[in-house]
C-alpha atoms as a PDB file:
ATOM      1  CA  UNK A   1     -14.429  33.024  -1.545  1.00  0.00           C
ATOM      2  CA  UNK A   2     -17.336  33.744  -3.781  1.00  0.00           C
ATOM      3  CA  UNK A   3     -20.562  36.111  -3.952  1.00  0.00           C
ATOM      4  CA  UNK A   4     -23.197  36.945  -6.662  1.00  0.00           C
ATOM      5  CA  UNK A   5     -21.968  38.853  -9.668  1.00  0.00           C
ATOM      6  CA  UNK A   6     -24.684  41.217  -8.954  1.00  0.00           C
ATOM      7  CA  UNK A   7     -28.142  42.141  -7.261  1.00  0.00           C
ATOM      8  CA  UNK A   8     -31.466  41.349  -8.470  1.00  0.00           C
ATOM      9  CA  UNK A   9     -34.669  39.463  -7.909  1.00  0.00           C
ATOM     10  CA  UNK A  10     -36.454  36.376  -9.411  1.00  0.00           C
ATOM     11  CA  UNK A  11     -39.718  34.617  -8.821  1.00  0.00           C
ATOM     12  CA  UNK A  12     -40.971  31.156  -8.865  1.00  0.00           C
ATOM     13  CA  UNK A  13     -44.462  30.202  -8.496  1.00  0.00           C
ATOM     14  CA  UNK A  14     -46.219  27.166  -6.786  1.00  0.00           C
ATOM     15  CA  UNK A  15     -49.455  26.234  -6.317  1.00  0.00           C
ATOM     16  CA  UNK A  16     -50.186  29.317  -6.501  1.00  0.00           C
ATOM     17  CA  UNK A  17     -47.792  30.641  -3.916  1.00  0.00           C
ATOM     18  CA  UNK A  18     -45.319  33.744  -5.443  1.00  0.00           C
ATOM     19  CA  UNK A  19     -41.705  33.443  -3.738  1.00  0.00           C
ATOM     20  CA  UNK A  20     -39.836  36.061  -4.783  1.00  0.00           C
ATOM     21  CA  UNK A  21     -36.283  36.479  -4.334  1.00  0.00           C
ATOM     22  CA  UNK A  22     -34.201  39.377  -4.121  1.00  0.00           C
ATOM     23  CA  UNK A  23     -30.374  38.982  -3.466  1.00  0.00           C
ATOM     24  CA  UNK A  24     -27.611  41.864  -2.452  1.00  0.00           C
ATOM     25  CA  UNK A  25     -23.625  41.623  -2.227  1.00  0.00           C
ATOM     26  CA  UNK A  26     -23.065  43.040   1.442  1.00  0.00           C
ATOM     27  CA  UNK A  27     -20.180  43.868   3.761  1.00  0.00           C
ATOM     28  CA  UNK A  28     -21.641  44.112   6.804  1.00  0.00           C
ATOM     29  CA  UNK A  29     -24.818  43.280   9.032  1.00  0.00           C
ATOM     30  CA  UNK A  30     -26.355  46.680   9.242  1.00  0.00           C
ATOM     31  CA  UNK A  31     -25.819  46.227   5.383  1.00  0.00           C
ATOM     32  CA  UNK A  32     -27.672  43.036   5.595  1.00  0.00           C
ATOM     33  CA  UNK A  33     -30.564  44.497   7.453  1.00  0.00           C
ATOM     34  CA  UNK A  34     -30.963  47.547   5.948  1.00  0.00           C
ATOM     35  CA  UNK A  35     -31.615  45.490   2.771  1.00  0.00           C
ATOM     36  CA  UNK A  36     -33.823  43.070   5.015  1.00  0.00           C
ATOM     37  CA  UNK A  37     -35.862  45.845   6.128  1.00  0.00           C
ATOM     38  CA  UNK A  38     -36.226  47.595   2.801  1.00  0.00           C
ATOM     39  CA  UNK A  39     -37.410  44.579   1.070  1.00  0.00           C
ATOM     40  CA  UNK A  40     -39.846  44.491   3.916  1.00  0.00           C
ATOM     41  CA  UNK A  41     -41.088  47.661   3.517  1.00  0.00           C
ATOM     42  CA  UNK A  42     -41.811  47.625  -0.032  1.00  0.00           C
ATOM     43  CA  UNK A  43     -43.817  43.743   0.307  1.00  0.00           C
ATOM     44  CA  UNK A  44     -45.489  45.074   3.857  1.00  0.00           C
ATOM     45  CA  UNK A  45     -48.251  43.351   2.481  1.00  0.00           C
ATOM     46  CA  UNK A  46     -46.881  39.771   1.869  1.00  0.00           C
ATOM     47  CA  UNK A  47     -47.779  36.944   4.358  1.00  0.00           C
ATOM     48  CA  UNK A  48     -43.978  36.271   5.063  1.00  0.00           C
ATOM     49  CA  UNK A  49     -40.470  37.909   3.879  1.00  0.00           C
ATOM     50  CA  UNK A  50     -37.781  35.302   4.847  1.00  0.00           C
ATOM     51  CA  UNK A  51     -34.403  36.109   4.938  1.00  0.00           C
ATOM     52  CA  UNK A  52     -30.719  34.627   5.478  1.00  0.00           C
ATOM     53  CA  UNK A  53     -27.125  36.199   5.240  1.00  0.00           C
ATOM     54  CA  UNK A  54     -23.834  35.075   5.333  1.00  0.00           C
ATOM     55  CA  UNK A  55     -21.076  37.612   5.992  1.00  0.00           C
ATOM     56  CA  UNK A  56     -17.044  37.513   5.951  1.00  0.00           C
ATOM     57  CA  UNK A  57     -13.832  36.302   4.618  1.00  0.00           C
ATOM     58  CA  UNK A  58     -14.783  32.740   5.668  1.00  0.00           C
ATOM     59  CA  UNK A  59     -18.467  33.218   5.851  1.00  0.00           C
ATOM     60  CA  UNK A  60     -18.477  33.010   9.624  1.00  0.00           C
ATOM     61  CA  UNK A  61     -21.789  35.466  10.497  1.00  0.00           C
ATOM     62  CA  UNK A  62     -24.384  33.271   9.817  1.00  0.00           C
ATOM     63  CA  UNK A  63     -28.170  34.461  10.238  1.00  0.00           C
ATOM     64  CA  UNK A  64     -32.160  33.141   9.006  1.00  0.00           C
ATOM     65  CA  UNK A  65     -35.056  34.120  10.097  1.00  0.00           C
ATOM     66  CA  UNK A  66     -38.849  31.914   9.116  1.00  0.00           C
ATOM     67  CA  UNK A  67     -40.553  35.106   9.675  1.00  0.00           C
ATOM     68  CA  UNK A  68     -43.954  33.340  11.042  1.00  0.00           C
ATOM     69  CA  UNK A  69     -43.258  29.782   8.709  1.00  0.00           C
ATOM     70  CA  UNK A  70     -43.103  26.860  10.070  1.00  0.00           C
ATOM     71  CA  UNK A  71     -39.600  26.991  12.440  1.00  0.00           C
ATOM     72  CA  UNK A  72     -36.891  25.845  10.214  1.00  0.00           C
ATOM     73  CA  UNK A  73     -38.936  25.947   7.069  1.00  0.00           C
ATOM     74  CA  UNK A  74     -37.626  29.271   4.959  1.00  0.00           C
ATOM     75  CA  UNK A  75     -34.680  30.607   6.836  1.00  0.00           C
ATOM     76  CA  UNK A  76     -32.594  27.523   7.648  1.00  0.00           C
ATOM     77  CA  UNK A  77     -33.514  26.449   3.573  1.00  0.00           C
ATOM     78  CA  UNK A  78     -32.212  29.710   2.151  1.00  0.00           C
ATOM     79  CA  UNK A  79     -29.068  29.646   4.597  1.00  0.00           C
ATOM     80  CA  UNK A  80     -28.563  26.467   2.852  1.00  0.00           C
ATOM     81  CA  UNK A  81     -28.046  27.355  -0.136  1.00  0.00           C
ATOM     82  CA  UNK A  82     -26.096  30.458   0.083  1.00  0.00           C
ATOM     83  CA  UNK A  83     -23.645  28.001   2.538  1.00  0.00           C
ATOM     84  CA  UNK A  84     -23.653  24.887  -0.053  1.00  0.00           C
ATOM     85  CA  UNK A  85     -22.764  27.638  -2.885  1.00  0.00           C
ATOM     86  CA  UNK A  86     -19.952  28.247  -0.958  1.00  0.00           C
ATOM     87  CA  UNK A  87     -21.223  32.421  -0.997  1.00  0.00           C
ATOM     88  CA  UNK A  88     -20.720  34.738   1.420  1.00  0.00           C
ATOM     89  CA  UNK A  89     -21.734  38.439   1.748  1.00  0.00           C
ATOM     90  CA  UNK A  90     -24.475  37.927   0.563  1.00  0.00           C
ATOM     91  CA  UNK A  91     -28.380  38.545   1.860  1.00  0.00           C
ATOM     92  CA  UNK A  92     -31.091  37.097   0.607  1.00  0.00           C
ATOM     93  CA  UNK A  93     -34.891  37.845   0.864  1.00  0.00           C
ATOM     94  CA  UNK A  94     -37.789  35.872  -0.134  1.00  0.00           C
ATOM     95  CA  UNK A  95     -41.085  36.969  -0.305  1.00  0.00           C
ATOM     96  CA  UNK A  96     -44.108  34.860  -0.220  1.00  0.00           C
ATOM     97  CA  UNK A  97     -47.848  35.882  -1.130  1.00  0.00           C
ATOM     98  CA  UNK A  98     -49.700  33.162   0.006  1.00  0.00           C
ATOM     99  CA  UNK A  99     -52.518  31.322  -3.291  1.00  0.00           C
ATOM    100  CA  UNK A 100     -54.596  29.347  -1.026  1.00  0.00           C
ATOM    101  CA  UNK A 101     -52.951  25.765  -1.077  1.00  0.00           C
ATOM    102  CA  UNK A 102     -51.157  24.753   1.924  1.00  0.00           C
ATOM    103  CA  UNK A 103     -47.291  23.433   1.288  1.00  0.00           C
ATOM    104  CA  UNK A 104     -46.868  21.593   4.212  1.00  0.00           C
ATOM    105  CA  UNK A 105     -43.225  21.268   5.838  1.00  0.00           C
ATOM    106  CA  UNK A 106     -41.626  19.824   2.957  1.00  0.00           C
ATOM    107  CA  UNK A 107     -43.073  21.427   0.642  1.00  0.00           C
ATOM    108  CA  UNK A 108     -41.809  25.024   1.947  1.00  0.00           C
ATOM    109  CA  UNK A 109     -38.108  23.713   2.771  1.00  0.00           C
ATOM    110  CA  UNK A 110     -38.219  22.849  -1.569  1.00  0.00           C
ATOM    111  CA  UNK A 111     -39.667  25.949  -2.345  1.00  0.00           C
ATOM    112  CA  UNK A 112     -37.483  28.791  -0.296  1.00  0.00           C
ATOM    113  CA  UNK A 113     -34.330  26.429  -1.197  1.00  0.00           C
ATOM    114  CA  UNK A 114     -35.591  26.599  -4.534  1.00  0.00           C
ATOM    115  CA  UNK A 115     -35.969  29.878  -4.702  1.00  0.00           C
ATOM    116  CA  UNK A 116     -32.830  30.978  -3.679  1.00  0.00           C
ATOM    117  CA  UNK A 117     -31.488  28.808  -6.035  1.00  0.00           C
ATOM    118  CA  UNK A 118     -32.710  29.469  -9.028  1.00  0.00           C
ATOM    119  CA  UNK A 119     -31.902  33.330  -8.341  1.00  0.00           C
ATOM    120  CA  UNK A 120     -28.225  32.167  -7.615  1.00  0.00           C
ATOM    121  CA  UNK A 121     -28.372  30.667 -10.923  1.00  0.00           C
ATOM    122  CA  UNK A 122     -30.024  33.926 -12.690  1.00  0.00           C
ATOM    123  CA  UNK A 123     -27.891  35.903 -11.288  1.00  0.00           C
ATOM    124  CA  UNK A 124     -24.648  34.620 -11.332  1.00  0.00           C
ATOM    125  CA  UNK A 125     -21.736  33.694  -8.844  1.00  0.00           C
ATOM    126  CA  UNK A 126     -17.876  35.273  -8.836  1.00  0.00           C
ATOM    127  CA  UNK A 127     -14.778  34.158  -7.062  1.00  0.00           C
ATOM    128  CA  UNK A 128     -12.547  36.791  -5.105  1.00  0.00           C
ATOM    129  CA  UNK A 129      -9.008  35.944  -5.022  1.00  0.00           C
ATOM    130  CA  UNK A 130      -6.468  37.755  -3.004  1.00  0.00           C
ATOM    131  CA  UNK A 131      -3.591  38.222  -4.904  1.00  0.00           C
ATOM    132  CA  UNK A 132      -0.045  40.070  -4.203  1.00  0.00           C
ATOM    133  CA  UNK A 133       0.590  43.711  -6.487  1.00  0.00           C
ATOM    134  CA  UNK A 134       4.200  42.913  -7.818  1.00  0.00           C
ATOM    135  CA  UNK A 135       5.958  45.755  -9.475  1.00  0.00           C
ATOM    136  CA  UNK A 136       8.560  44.652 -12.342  1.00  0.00           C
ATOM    137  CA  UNK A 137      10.934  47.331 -13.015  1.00  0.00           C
ATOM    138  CA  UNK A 138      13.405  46.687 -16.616  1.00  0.00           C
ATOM    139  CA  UNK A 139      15.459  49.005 -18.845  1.00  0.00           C
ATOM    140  CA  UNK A 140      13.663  50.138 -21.749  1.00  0.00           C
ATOM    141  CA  UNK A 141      14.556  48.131 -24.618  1.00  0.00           C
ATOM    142  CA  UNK A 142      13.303  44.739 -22.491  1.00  0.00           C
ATOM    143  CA  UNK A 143       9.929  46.740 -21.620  1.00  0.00           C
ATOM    144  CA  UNK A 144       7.964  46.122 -24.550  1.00  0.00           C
ATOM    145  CA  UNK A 145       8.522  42.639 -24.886  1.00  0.00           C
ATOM    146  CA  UNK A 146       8.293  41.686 -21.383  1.00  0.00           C
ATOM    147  CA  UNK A 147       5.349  43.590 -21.487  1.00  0.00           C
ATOM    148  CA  UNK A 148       3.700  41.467 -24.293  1.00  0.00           C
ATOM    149  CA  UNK A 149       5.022  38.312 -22.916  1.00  0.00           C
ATOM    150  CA  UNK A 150       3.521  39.039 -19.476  1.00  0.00           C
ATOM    151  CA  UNK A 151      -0.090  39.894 -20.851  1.00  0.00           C
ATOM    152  CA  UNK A 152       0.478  36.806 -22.745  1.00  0.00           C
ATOM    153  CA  UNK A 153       0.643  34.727 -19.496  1.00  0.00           C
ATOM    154  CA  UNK A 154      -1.583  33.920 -16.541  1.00  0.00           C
ATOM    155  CA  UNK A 155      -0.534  37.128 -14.715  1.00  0.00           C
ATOM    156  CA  UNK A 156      -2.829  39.751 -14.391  1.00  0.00           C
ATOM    157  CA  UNK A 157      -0.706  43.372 -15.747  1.00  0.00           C
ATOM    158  CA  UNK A 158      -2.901  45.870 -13.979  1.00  0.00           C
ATOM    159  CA  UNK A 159      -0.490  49.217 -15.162  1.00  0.00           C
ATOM    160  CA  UNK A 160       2.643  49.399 -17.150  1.00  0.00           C
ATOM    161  CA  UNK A 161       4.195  53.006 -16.675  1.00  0.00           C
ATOM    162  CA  UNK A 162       7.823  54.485 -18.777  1.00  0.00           C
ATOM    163  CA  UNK A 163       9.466  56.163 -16.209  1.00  0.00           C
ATOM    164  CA  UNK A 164      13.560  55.511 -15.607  1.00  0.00           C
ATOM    165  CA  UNK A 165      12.626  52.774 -16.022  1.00  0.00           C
ATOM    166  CA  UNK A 166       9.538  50.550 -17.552  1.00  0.00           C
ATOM    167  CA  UNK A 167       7.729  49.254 -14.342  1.00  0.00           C
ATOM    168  CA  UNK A 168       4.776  46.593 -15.087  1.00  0.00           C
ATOM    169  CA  UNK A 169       2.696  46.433 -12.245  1.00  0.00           C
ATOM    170  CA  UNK A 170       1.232  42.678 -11.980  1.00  0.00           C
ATOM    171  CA  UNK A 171      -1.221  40.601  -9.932  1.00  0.00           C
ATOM    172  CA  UNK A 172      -0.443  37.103  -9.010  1.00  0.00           C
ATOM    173  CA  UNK A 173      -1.184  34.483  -6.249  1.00  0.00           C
ATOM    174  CA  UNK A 174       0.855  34.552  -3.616  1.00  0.00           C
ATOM    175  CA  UNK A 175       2.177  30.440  -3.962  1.00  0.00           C
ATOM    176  CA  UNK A 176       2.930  31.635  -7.241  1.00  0.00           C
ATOM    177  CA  UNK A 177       5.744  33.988  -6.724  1.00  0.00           C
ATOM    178  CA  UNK A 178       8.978  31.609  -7.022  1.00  0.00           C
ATOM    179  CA  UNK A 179       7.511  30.408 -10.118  1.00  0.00           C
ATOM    180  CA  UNK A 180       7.058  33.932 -11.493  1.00  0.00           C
ATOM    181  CA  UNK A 181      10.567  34.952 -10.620  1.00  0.00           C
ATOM    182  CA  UNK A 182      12.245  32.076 -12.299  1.00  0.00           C
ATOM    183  CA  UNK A 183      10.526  32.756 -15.236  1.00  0.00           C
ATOM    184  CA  UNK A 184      10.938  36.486 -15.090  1.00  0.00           C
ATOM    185  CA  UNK A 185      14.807  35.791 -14.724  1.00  0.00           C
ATOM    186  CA  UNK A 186      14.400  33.655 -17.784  1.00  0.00           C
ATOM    187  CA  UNK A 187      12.883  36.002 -20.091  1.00  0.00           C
ATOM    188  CA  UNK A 188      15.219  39.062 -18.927  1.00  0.00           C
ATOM    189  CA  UNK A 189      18.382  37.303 -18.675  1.00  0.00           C
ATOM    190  CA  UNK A 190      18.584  38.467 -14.684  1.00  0.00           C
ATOM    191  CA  UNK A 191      17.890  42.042 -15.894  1.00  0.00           C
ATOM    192  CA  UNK A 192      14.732  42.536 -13.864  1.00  0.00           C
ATOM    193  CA  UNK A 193      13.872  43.715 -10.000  1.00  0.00           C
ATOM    194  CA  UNK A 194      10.820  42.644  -8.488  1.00  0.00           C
ATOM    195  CA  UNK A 195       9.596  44.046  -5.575  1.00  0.00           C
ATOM    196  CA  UNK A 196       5.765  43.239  -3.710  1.00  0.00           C
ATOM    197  CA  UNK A 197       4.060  46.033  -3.110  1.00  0.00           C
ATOM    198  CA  UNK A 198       1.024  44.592  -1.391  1.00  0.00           C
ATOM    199  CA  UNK A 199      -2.128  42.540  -2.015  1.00  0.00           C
ATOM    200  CA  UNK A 200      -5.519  43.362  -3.650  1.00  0.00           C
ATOM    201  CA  UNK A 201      -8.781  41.266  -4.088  1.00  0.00           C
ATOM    202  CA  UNK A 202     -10.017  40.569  -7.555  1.00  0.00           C
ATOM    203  CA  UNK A 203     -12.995  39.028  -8.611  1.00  0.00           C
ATOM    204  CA  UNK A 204     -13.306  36.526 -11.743  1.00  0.00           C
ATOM    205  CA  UNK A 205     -16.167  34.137 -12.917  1.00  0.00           C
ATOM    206  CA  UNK A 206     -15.003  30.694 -11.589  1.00  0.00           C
END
Protein backbone atom coordinates (compact mmCIF):
# COMPACT_ATOMS: atom_id res chain seq x y z
CA UNK A 1 0.00 0.00 0.00
CA UNK A 2 1.51 3.35 -0.68
CA UNK A 3 0.88 7.22 0.12
CA UNK A 4 2.90 10.48 -0.37
CA UNK A 5 6.03 10.84 1.69
CA UNK A 6 4.65 14.07 2.76
CA UNK A 7 2.20 17.14 2.27
CA UNK A 8 2.67 20.01 0.10
CA UNK A 9 1.49 21.93 -2.91
CA UNK A 10 2.67 22.55 -6.54
CA UNK A 11 1.44 24.57 -9.45
CA UNK A 12 1.34 24.24 -13.12
CA UNK A 13 0.24 26.85 -15.41
CA UNK A 14 -1.70 26.76 -18.79
CA UNK A 15 -2.84 29.13 -20.95
CA UNK A 16 -2.93 31.10 -18.46
CA UNK A 17 -4.97 28.98 -16.12
CA UNK A 18 -3.05 28.42 -12.37
CA UNK A 19 -3.91 24.73 -11.04
CA UNK A 20 -2.57 24.40 -7.95
CA UNK A 21 -2.24 21.34 -6.08
CA UNK A 22 -2.10 20.66 -2.57
CA UNK A 23 -1.88 16.98 -1.30
CA UNK A 24 -2.36 15.52 2.52
CA UNK A 25 -1.69 11.85 3.96
CA UNK A 26 -5.19 11.15 5.70
CA UNK A 27 -6.85 8.45 7.78
CA UNK A 28 -10.15 9.18 7.58
CA UNK A 29 -12.99 11.16 5.64
CA UNK A 30 -13.66 13.89 8.10
CA UNK A 31 -9.76 14.06 7.68
CA UNK A 32 -10.26 14.32 4.03
CA UNK A 33 -12.77 17.08 4.27
CA UNK A 34 -11.50 19.03 6.79
CA UNK A 35 -8.47 19.43 4.46
CA UNK A 36 -11.06 19.89 1.48
CA UNK A 37 -12.70 22.61 3.22
CA UNK A 38 -9.60 24.38 4.47
CA UNK A 39 -8.06 24.54 1.13
CA UNK A 40 -11.37 26.04 0.21
CA UNK A 41 -11.37 28.54 2.56
CA UNK A 42 -8.07 29.93 2.01
CA UNK A 43 -8.70 30.01 -2.32
CA UNK A 44 -12.58 31.28 -1.60
CA UNK A 45 -11.79 33.30 -4.39
CA UNK A 46 -10.75 30.73 -7.11
CA UNK A 47 -13.27 29.80 -9.90
CA UNK A 48 -13.09 26.02 -8.90
CA UNK A 49 -11.22 23.86 -6.03
CA UNK A 50 -11.48 20.19 -7.22
CA UNK A 51 -10.85 17.52 -5.09
CA UNK A 52 -10.50 13.53 -4.88
CA UNK A 53 -9.54 11.07 -1.97
CA UNK A 54 -8.86 7.67 -1.63
CA UNK A 55 -8.99 6.15 1.86
CA UNK A 56 -8.05 2.56 3.44
CA UNK A 57 -6.00 -0.49 3.59
CA UNK A 58 -7.10 -1.37 0.02
CA UNK A 59 -8.11 2.05 -1.06
CA UNK A 60 -11.78 1.15 -1.03
CA UNK A 61 -13.45 4.91 -0.12
CA UNK A 62 -13.28 6.44 -3.23
CA UNK A 63 -14.57 10.18 -3.69
CA UNK A 64 -14.20 13.42 -6.61
CA UNK A 65 -15.95 16.15 -6.86
CA UNK A 66 -15.74 18.79 -10.49
CA UNK A 67 -16.79 21.51 -8.26
CA UNK A 68 -18.80 23.48 -11.20
CA UNK A 69 -16.24 21.89 -14.28
CA UNK A 70 -17.43 20.24 -16.79
CA UNK A 71 -18.97 16.69 -15.08
CA UNK A 72 -16.15 14.30 -15.13
CA UNK A 73 -13.54 16.83 -16.07
CA UNK A 74 -11.32 17.51 -12.63
CA UNK A 75 -12.55 15.06 -10.09
CA UNK A 76 -12.77 11.76 -11.98
CA UNK A 77 -8.96 13.01 -13.57
CA UNK A 78 -7.41 13.52 -10.16
CA UNK A 79 -9.09 10.19 -8.77
CA UNK A 80 -7.16 8.80 -11.55
CA UNK A 81 -4.17 9.36 -10.70
CA UNK A 82 -4.07 8.88 -7.07
CA UNK A 83 -5.83 5.16 -8.14
CA UNK A 84 -3.19 4.43 -11.12
CA UNK A 85 -0.33 5.41 -8.42
CA UNK A 86 -1.61 2.76 -6.59
CA UNK A 87 -2.01 5.63 -3.33
CA UNK A 88 -4.34 5.63 -0.87
CA UNK A 89 -5.03 7.99 2.09
CA UNK A 90 -4.46 10.46 0.42
CA UNK A 91 -6.61 13.88 -0.56
CA UNK A 92 -5.93 15.94 -3.07
CA UNK A 93 -7.05 19.56 -3.95
CA UNK A 94 -6.64 21.51 -7.00
CA UNK A 95 -7.25 24.91 -7.38
CA UNK A 96 -7.92 26.69 -10.54
CA UNK A 97 -7.90 30.61 -11.22
CA UNK A 98 -9.31 30.87 -14.39
CA UNK A 99 -6.65 33.30 -17.42
CA UNK A 100 -9.24 33.82 -19.94
CA UNK A 101 -8.70 30.89 -22.52
CA UNK A 102 -11.19 28.24 -22.52
CA UNK A 103 -9.66 24.41 -22.15
CA UNK A 104 -12.35 22.64 -23.48
CA UNK A 105 -13.12 18.93 -22.17
CA UNK A 106 -9.90 17.54 -22.99
CA UNK A 107 -8.03 19.99 -22.27
CA UNK A 108 -9.15 20.09 -18.40
CA UNK A 109 -9.09 16.10 -18.01
CA UNK A 110 -4.85 16.77 -19.09
CA UNK A 111 -4.53 19.51 -16.92
CA UNK A 112 -6.15 18.32 -13.32
CA UNK A 113 -4.49 14.75 -14.21
CA UNK A 114 -1.52 16.66 -14.77
CA UNK A 115 -1.57 18.39 -11.96
CA UNK A 116 -1.91 15.86 -9.60
CA UNK A 117 0.76 14.28 -11.16
CA UNK A 118 3.39 16.28 -11.24
CA UNK A 119 2.75 17.03 -7.36
CA UNK A 120 2.90 13.14 -6.85
CA UNK A 121 6.15 13.36 -8.47
CA UNK A 122 7.38 16.56 -6.29
CA UNK A 123 6.41 15.19 -3.53
CA UNK A 124 7.22 11.80 -3.36
CA UNK A 125 5.47 8.31 -2.85
CA UNK A 126 6.26 5.56 0.19
CA UNK A 127 5.26 1.97 0.56
CA UNK A 128 3.74 0.68 3.99
CA UNK A 129 4.48 -2.82 4.69
CA UNK A 130 3.00 -4.74 7.51
CA UNK A 131 5.47 -6.68 9.01
CA UNK A 132 5.51 -9.19 12.20
CA UNK A 133 7.74 -7.74 15.64
CA UNK A 134 9.86 -10.97 16.33
CA UNK A 135 11.76 -10.98 19.54
CA UNK A 136 15.17 -13.12 19.44
CA UNK A 137 16.25 -13.96 22.82
CA UNK A 138 20.33 -15.63 23.05
CA UNK A 139 22.87 -15.99 25.87
CA UNK A 140 25.26 -13.31 25.99
CA UNK A 141 28.33 -14.31 24.36
CA UNK A 142 26.10 -15.08 20.89
CA UNK A 143 24.43 -11.45 21.36
CA UNK A 144 26.88 -9.34 19.81
CA UNK A 145 27.46 -11.21 16.86
CA UNK A 146 24.03 -12.17 16.11
CA UNK A 147 23.41 -8.75 16.61
CA UNK A 148 25.86 -7.57 13.83
CA UNK A 149 24.93 -10.35 11.60
CA UNK A 150 21.22 -9.47 11.84
CA UNK A 151 21.73 -5.62 11.04
CA UNK A 152 23.81 -7.00 8.36
CA UNK A 153 20.76 -8.72 6.73
CA UNK A 154 17.42 -7.73 5.25
CA UNK A 155 15.75 -7.71 8.70
CA UNK A 156 14.83 -4.66 10.16
CA UNK A 157 16.49 -4.74 14.24
CA UNK A 158 14.18 -2.14 15.71
CA UNK A 159 15.74 -2.62 19.68
CA UNK A 160 18.37 -4.88 21.02
CA UNK A 161 18.11 -4.85 24.97
CA UNK A 162 20.91 -6.98 27.69
CA UNK A 163 18.70 -8.29 30.05
CA UNK A 164 19.05 -12.31 31.19
CA UNK A 165 19.35 -12.53 28.29
CA UNK A 166 20.24 -10.40 24.90
CA UNK A 167 16.76 -10.04 23.16
CA UNK A 168 16.93 -8.38 19.48
CA UNK A 169 13.71 -7.22 18.64
CA UNK A 170 13.27 -7.55 14.64
CA UNK A 171 10.81 -6.69 11.86
CA UNK A 172 10.21 -9.04 9.06
CA UNK A 173 7.46 -10.07 6.53
CA UNK A 174 5.34 -12.41 7.59
CA UNK A 175 6.12 -15.22 4.39
CA UNK A 176 9.44 -14.67 5.59
CA UNK A 177 9.47 -16.29 8.92
CA UNK A 178 10.56 -20.07 8.08
CA UNK A 179 13.30 -18.61 6.20
CA UNK A 180 14.41 -16.44 9.13
CA UNK A 181 14.30 -19.31 11.57
CA UNK A 182 16.41 -21.62 9.55
CA UNK A 183 18.87 -19.19 9.28
CA UNK A 184 18.68 -18.03 12.85
CA UNK A 185 19.20 -21.81 13.84
CA UNK A 186 22.17 -21.68 11.55
CA UNK A 187 24.00 -18.86 12.92
CA UNK A 188 23.27 -19.91 16.74
CA UNK A 189 23.79 -23.49 16.46
CA UNK A 190 19.90 -24.04 17.84
CA UNK A 191 20.79 -21.68 20.73
CA UNK A 192 18.09 -19.12 19.99
CA UNK A 193 14.09 -18.71 20.93
CA UNK A 194 11.99 -16.79 18.78
CA UNK A 195 8.82 -15.75 19.72
CA UNK A 196 6.19 -13.11 17.51
CA UNK A 197 5.12 -10.57 19.38
CA UNK A 198 2.83 -8.86 16.91
CA UNK A 199 2.82 -6.80 13.71
CA UNK A 200 3.63 -3.11 12.95
CA UNK A 201 3.42 -1.00 9.68
CA UNK A 202 6.55 0.55 8.33
CA UNK A 203 6.98 2.76 5.63
CA UNK A 204 10.06 2.67 3.04
CA UNK A 205 10.66 4.46 -0.38
CA UNK A 206 9.75 1.71 -2.95
Amino acid sequence: MRTIRRGGEYEIVIKKSRFLCAMERVDSEEAARAFINERRKEHWNATHNCTAYVLGEDGTVQRSSDDGEPGGTAGVPMLEVLRHRGLTDTVAVVTRYFGGTKLGAGGLIRAYGNAVSATVDELGVLERRHLLVVDVLVDHALGGRLESDLRSSEVTVREVAYEDRVRIEVALPEEELTDFEVRLAELTGGRADLEVRGTTVVEVVP
